[in-house]
N, C-alpha and C. Protein backbone atom coordinates (compact mmCIF):
# COMPACT_ATOMS: atom_id res chain seq x y z
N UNK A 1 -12.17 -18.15 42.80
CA UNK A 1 -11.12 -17.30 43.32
C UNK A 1 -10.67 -16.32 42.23
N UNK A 2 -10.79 -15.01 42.67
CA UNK A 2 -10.51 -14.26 41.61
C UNK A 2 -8.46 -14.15 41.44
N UNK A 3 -8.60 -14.01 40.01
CA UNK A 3 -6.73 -13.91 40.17
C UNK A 3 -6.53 -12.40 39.97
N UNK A 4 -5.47 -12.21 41.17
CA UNK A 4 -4.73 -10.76 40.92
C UNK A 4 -4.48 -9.92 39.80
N UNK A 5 -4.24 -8.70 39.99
CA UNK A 5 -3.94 -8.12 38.64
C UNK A 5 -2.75 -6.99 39.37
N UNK A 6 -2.57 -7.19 40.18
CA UNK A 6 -1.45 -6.16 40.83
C UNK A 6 -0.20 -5.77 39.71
N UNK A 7 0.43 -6.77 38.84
CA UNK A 7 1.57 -6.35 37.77
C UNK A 7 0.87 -5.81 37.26
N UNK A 8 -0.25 -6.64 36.43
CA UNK A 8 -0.81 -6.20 35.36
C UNK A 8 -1.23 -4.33 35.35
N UNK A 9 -1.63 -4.42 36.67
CA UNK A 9 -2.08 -2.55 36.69
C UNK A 9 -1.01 -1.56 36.62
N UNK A 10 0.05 -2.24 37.72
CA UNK A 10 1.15 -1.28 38.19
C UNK A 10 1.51 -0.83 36.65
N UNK A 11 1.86 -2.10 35.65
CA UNK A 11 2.64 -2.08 34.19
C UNK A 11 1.46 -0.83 33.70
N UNK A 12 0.06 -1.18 33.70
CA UNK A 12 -0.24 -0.73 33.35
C UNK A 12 -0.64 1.43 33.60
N UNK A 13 -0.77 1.50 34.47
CA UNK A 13 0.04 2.68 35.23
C UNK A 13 0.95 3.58 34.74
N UNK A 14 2.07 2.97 34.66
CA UNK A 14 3.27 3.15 34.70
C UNK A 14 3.39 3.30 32.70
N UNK A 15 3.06 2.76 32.02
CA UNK A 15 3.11 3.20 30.69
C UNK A 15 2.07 4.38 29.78
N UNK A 16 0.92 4.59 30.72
CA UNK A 16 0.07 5.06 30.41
C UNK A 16 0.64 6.90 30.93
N UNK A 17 0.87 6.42 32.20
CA UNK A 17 2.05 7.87 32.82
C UNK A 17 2.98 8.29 32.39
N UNK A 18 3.82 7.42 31.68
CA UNK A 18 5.05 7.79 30.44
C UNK A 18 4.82 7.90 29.64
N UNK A 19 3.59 7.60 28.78
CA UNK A 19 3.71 7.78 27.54
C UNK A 19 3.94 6.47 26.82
N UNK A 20 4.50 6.23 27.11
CA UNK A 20 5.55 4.83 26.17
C UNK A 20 4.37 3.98 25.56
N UNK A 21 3.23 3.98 25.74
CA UNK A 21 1.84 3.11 25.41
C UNK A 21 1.66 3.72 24.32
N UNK A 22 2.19 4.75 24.02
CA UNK A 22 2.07 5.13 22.52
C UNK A 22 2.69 5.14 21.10
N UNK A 23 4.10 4.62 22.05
CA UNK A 23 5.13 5.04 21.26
C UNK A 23 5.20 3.86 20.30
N UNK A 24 5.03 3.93 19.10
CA UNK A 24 5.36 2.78 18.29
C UNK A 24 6.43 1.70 18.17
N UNK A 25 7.49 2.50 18.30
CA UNK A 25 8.72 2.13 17.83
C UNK A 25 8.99 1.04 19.30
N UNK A 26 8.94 1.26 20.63
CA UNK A 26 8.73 0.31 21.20
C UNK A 26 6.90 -0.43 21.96
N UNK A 27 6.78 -0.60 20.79
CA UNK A 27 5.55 -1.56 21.36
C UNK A 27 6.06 -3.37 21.62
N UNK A 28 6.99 -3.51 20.80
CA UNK A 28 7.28 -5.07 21.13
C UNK A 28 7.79 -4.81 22.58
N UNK A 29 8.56 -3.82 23.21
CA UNK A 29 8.49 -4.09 24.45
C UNK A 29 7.99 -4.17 25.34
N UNK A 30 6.55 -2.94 25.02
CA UNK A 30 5.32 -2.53 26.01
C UNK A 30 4.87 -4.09 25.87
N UNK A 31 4.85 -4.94 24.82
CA UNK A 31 3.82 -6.21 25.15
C UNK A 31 4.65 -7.13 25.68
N UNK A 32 5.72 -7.47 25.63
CA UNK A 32 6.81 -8.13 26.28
C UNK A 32 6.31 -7.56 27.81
N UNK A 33 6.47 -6.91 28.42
CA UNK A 33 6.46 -6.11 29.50
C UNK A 33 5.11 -6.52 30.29
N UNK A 34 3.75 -6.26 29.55
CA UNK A 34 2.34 -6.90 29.85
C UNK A 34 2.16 -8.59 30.16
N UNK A 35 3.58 -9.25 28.95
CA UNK A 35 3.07 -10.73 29.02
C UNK A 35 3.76 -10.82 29.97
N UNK A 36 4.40 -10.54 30.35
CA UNK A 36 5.23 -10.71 31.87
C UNK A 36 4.72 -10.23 33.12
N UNK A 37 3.94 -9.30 33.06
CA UNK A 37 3.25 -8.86 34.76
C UNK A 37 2.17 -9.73 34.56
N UNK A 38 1.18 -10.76 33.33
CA UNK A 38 0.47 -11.45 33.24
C UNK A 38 0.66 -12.55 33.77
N UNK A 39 2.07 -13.22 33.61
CA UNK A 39 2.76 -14.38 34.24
C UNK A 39 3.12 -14.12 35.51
N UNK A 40 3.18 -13.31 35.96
CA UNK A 40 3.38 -12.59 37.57
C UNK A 40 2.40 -12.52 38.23
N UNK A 41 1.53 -12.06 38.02
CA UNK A 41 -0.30 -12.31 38.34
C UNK A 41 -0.20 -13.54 38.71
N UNK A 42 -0.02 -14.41 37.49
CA UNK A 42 -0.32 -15.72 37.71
C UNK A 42 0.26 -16.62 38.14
N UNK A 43 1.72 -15.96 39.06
CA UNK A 43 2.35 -16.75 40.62
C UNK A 43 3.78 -17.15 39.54
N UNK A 44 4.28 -16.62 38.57
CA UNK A 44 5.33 -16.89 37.99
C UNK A 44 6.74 -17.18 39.02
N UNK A 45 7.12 -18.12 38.30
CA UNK A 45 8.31 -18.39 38.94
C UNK A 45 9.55 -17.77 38.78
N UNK A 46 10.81 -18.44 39.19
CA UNK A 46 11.87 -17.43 39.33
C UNK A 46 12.55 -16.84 38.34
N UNK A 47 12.30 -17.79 36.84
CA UNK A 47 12.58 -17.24 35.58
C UNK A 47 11.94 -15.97 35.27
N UNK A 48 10.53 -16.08 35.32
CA UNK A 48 9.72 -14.89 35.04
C UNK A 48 9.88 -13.68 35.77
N UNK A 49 10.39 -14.10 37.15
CA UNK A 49 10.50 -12.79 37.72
C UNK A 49 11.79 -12.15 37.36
N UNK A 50 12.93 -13.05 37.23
CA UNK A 50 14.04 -12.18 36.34
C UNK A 50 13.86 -11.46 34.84
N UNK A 51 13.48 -12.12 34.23
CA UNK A 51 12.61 -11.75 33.00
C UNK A 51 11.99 -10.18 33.29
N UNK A 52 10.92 -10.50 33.98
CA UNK A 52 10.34 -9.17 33.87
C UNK A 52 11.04 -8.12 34.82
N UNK A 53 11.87 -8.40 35.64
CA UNK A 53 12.76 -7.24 36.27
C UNK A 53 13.65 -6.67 35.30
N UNK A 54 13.95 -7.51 34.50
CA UNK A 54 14.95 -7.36 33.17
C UNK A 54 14.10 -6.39 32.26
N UNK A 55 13.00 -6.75 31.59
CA UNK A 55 12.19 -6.05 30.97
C UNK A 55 11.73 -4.48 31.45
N UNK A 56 11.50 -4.44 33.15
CA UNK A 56 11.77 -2.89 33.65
C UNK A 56 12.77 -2.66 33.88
N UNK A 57 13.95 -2.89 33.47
CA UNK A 57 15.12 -2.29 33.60
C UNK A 57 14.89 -1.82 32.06
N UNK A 58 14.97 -2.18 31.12
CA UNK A 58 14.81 -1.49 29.38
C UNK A 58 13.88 -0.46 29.68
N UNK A 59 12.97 -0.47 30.00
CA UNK A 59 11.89 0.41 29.85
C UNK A 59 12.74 1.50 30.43
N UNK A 60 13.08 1.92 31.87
CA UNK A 60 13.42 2.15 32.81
C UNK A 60 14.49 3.47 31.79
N UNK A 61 15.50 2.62 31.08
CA UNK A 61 16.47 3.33 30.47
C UNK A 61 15.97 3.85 28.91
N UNK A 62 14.78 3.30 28.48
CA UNK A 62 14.40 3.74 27.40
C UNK A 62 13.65 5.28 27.77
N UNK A 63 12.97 5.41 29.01
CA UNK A 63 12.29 6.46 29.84
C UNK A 63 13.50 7.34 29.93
N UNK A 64 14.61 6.89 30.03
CA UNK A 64 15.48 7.60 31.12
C UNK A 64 16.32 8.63 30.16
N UNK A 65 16.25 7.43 28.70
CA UNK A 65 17.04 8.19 27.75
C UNK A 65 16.06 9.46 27.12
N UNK A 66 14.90 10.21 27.41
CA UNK A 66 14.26 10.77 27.04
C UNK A 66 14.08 12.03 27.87
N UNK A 67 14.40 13.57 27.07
CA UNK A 67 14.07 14.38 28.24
C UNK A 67 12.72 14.48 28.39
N UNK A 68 12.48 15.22 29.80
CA UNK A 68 10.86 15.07 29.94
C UNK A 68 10.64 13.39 31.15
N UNK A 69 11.74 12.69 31.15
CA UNK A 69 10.90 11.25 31.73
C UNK A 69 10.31 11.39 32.80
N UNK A 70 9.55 10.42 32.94
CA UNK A 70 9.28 10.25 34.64
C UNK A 70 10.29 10.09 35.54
N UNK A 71 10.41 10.74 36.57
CA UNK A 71 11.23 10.78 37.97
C UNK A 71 12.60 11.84 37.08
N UNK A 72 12.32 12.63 36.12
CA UNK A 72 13.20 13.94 35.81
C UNK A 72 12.31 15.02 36.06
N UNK A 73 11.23 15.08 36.94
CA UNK A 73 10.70 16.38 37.25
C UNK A 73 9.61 16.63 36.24
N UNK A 74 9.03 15.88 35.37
CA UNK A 74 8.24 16.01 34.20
C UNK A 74 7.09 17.07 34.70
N UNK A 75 6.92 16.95 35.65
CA UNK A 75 5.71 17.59 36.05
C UNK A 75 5.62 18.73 36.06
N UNK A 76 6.84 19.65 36.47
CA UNK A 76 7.20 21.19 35.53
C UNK A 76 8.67 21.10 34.90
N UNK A 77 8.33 22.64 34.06
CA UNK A 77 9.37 22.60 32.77
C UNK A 77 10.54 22.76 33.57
N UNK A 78 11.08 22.34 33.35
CA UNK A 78 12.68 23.41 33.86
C UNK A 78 13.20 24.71 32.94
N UNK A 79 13.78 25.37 33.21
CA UNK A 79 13.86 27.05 33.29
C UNK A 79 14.58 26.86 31.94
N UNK A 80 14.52 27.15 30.79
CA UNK A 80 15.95 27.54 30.01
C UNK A 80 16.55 28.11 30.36
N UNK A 81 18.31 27.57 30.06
CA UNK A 81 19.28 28.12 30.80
C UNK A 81 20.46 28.67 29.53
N UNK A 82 20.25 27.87 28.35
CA UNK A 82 21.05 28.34 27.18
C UNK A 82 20.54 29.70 26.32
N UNK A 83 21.16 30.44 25.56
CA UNK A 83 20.64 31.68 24.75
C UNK A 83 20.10 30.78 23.57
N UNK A 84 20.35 30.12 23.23
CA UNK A 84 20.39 29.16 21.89
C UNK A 84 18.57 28.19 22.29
N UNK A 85 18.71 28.37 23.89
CA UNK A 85 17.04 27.65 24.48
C UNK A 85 15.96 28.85 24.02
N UNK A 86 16.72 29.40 24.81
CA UNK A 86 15.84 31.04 25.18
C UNK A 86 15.12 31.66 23.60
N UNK A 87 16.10 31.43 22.13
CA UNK A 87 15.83 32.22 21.39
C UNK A 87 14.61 31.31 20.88
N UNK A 88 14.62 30.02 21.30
CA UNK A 88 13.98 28.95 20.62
C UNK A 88 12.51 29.17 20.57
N UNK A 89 11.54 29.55 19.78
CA UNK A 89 9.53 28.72 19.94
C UNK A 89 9.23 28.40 21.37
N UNK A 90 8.39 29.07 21.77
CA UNK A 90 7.97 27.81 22.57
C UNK A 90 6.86 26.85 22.01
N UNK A 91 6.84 25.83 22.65
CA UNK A 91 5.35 25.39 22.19
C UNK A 91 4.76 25.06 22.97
N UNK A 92 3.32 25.11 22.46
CA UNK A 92 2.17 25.21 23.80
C UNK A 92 2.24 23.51 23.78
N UNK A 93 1.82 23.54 25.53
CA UNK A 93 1.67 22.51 26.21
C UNK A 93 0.35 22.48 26.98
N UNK A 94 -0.11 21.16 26.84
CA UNK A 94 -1.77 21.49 27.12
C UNK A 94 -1.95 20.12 28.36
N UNK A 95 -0.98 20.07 28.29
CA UNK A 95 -0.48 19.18 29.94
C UNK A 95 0.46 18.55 29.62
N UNK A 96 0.83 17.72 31.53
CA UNK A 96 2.16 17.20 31.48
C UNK A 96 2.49 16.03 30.87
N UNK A 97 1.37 15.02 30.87
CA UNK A 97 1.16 13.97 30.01
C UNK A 97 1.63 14.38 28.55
N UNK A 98 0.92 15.34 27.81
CA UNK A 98 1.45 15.27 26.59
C UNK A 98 2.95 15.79 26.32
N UNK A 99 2.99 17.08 27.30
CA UNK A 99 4.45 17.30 27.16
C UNK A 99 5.79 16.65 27.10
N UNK A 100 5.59 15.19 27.80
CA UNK A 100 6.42 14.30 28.30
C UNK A 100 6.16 13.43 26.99
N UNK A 101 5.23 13.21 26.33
CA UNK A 101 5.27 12.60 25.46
C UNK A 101 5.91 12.96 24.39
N UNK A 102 5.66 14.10 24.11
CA UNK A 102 6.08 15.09 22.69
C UNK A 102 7.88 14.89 22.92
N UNK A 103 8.28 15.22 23.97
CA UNK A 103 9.64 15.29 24.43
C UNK A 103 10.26 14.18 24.24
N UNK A 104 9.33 12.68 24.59
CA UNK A 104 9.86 11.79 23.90
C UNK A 104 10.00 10.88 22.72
N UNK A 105 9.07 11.94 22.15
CA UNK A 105 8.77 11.77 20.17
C UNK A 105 10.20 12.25 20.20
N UNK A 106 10.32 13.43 20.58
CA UNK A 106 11.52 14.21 19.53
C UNK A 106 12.76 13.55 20.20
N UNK A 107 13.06 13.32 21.24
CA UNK A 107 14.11 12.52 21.70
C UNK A 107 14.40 11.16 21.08
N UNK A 108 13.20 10.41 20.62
CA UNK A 108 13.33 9.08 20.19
C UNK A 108 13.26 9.24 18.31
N UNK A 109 13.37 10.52 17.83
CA UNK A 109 13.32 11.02 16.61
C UNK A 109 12.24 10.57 15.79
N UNK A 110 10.82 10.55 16.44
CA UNK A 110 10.04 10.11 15.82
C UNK A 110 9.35 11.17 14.38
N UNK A 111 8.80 11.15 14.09
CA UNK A 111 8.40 11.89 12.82
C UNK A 111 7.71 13.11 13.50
N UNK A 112 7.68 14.09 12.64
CA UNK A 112 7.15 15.05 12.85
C UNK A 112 6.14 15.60 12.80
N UNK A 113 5.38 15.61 13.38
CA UNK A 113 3.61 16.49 13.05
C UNK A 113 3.54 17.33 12.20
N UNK A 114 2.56 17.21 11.34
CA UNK A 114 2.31 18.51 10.72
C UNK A 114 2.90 18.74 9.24
């Protein structure tokens, strides 16, 4: 009998689309997050399922605290609306994946390229 992988993908999905699979600074949660749709797969009980609802709720707000997240429209830019936006660089974006990522380097103050 083969065992499910339904968490395991969705999790997996879902971090690969945010970005967050990259982000260093939370990787103890990305694997927290995996060992838990692993135990879910594998018919986890009612601890685990609070657990890992708990665990997408962090993610959820770690995404949320980032401009650019998923379910903020990532998929196009929004317009600058400040003079202080407007006078700003742009920088090239070579898709939405990375854009969303970059957005949440600099939101999560990660180091700087370059």
């Amino acid at each position: 009998m083969a065992a499910t992988r339904r968490h395991r993908n969705a999790v997996t999905r879902m971090l690969r689309a945010s970005g967050l699979l990259r982000v260093a600074e939370e990787a103890p949660l990305v694997e927290l997050l995996k060992d838990l749709a692993a135990e879910m797969d594998a018919g986890g009980g009612a601890r685990t399922r609070a657990d890992y609802l708990s665990a997408l709720k962090d993610v959820r707000r770690v995404l949320a605290a980032a401009p650019g997240a998923a379910g903020d429209g990532d998929d196009r830019e929004k317009p600058a609306t400040s003079a202080a936006a407007e006078s700003a660089p742009a920088e090239p974006v070579e898709s939405p994946e990375v854009a969303s990522f970059a957005s949440f380097k600099r939101a999560k103050g990660g180091a700087a390229a370059g």
